[in-house]
N, C-alpha and C. Protein backbone atom coordinates (compact mmCIF):
# COMPACT_ATOMS: atom_id res chain seq x y z
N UNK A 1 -40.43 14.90 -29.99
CA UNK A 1 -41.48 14.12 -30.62
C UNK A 1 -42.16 13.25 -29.57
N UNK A 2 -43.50 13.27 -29.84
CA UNK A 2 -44.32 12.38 -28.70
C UNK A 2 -44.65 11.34 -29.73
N UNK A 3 -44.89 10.00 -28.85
CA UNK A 3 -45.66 8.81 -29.28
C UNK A 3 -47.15 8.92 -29.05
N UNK A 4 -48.14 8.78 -29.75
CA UNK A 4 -49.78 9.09 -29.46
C UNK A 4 -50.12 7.65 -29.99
N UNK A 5 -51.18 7.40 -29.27
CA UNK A 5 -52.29 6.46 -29.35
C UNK A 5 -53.50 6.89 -29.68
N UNK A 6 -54.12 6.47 -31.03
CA UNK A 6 -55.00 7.30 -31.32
C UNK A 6 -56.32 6.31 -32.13
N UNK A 7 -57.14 6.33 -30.72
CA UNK A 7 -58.75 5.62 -31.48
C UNK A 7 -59.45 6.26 -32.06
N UNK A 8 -59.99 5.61 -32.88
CA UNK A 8 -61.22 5.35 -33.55
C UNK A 8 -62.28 4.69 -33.26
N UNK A 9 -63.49 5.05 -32.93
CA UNK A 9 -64.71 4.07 -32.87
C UNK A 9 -66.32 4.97 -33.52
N UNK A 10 -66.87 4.02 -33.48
CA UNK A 10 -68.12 4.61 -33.63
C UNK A 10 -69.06 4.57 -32.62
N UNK A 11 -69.76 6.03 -32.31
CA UNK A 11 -70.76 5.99 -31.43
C UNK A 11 -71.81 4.38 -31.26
N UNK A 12 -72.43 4.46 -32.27
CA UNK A 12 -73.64 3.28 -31.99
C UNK A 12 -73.23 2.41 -32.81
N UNK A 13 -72.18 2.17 -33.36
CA UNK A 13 -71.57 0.40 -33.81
C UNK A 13 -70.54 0.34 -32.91
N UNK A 14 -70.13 -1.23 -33.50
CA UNK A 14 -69.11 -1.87 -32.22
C UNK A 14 -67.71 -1.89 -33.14
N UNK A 15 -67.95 -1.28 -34.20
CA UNK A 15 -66.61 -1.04 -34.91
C UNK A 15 -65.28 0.26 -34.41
N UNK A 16 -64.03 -0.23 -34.07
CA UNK A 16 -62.77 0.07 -33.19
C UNK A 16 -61.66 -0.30 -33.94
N UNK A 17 -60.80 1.06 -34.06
CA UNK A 17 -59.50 0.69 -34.50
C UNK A 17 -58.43 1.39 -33.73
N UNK A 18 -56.98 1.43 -33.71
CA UNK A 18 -56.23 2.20 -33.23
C UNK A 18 -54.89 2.49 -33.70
N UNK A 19 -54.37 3.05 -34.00
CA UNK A 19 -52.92 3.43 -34.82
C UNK A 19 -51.85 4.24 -33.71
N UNK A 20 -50.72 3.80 -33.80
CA UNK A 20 -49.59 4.75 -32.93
C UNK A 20 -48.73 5.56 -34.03
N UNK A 21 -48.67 6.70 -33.76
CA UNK A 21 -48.34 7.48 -34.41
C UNK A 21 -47.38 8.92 -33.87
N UNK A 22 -46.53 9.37 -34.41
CA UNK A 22 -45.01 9.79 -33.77
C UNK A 22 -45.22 11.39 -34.57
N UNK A 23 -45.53 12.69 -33.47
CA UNK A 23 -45.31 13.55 -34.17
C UNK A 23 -45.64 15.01 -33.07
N UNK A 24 -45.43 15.86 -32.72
CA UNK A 24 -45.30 17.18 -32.00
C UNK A 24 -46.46 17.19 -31.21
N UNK A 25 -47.70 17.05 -31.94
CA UNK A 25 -49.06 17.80 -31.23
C UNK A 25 -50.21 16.82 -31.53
N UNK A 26 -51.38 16.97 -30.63
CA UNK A 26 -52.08 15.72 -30.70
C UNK A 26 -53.18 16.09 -31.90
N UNK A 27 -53.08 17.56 -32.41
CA UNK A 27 -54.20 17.82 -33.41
C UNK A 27 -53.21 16.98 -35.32
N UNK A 28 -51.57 17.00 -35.26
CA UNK A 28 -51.26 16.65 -36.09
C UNK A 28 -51.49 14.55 -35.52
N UNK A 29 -51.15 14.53 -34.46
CA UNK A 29 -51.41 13.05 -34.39
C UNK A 29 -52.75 12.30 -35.00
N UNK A 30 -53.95 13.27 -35.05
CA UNK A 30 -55.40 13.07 -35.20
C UNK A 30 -55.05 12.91 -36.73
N UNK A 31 -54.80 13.90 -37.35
CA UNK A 31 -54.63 14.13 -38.67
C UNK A 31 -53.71 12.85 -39.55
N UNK A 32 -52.59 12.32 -39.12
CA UNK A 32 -51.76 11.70 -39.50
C UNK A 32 -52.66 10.28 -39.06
N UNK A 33 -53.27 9.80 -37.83
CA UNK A 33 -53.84 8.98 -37.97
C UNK A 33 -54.94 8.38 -38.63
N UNK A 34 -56.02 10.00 -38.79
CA UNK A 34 -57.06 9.36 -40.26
C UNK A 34 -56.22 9.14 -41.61
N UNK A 35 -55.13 9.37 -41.61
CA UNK A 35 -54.72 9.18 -43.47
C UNK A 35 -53.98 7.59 -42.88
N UNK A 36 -54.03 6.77 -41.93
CA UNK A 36 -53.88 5.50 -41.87
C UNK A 36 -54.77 4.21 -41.49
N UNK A 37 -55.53 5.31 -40.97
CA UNK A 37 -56.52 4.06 -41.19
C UNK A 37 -57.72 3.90 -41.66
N UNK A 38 -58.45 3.03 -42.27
CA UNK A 38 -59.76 2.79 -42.84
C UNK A 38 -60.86 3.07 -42.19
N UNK A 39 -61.66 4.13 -42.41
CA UNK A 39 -62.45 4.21 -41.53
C UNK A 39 -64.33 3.95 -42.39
N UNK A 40 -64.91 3.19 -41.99
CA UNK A 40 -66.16 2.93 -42.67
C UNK A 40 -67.18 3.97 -42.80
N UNK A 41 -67.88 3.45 -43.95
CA UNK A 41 -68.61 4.71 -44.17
C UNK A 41 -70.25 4.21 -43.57
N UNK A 42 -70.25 4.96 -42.78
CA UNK A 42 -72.08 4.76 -41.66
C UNK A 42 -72.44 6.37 -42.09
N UNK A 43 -74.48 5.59 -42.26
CA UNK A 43 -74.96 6.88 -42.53
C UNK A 43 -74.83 7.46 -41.29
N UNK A 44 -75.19 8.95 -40.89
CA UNK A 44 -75.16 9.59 -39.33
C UNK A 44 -74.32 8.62 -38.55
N UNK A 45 -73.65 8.89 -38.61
CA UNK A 45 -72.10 8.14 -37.81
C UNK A 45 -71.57 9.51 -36.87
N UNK A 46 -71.61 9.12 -35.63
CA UNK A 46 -70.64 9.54 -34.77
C UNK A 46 -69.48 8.97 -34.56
N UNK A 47 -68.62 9.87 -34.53
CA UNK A 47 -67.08 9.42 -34.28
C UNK A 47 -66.58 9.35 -32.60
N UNK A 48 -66.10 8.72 -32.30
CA UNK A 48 -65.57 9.45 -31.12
C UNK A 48 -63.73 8.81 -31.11
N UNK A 49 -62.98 9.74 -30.97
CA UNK A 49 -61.60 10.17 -31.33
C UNK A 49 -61.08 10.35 -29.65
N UNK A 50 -60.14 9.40 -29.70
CA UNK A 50 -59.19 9.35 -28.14
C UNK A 50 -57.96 9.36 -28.78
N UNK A 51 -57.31 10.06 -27.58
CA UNK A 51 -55.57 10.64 -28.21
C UNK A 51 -55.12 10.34 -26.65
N UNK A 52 -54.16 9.54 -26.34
CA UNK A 52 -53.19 9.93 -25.27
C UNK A 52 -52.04 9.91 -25.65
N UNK A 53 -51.03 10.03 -24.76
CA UNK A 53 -49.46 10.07 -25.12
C UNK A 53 -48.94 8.59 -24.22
N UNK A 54 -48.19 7.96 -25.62
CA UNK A 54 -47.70 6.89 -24.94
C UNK A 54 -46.19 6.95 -24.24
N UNK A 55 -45.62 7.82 -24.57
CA UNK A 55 -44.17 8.52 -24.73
C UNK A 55 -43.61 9.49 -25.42
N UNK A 56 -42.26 9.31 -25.39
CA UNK A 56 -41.50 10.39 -25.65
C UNK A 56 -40.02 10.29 -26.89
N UNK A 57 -39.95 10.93 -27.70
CA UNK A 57 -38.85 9.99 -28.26
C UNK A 57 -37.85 11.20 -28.71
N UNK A 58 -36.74 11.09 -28.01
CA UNK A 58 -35.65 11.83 -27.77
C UNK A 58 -34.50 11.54 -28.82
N UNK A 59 -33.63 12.60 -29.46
CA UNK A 59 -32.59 12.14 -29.89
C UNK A 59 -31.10 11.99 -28.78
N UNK A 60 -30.63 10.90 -29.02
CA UNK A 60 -29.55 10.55 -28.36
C UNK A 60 -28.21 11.73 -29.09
N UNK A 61 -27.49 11.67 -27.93
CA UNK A 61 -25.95 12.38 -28.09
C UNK A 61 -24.99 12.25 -27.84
């Protein structure tokens, strides 16, 4: 399991959010992060969507 960091902003507003979120692949990280956070409703709204990996999370043995 990876740790992801995953923004939210809008092209031409100054509205920014970001959620960490724990899961295999960065297309389920994207996914799991819009069902947490609020995202506003702008007419013609561009999104722009950043994903990195903050870590790694291993089971111990």
């Amino acid at each position: 399991m990876n740790v992801f960091k995953v923004t939210f902003s809008h092209a031409w507003n100054h509205w920014k959010d970001f959620t960490f979120v724990t899961c295999s692949s960065k297309a389920d990280a994207i996914q799991k992060a819009m069902s947490e956070i609020d995202i506003p409703e702008v007419m013609n709204e561009k999104l722009i969507i950043t994903v990195s990996v903050e870590g790694h999370l291993r089971k111990r043995k």
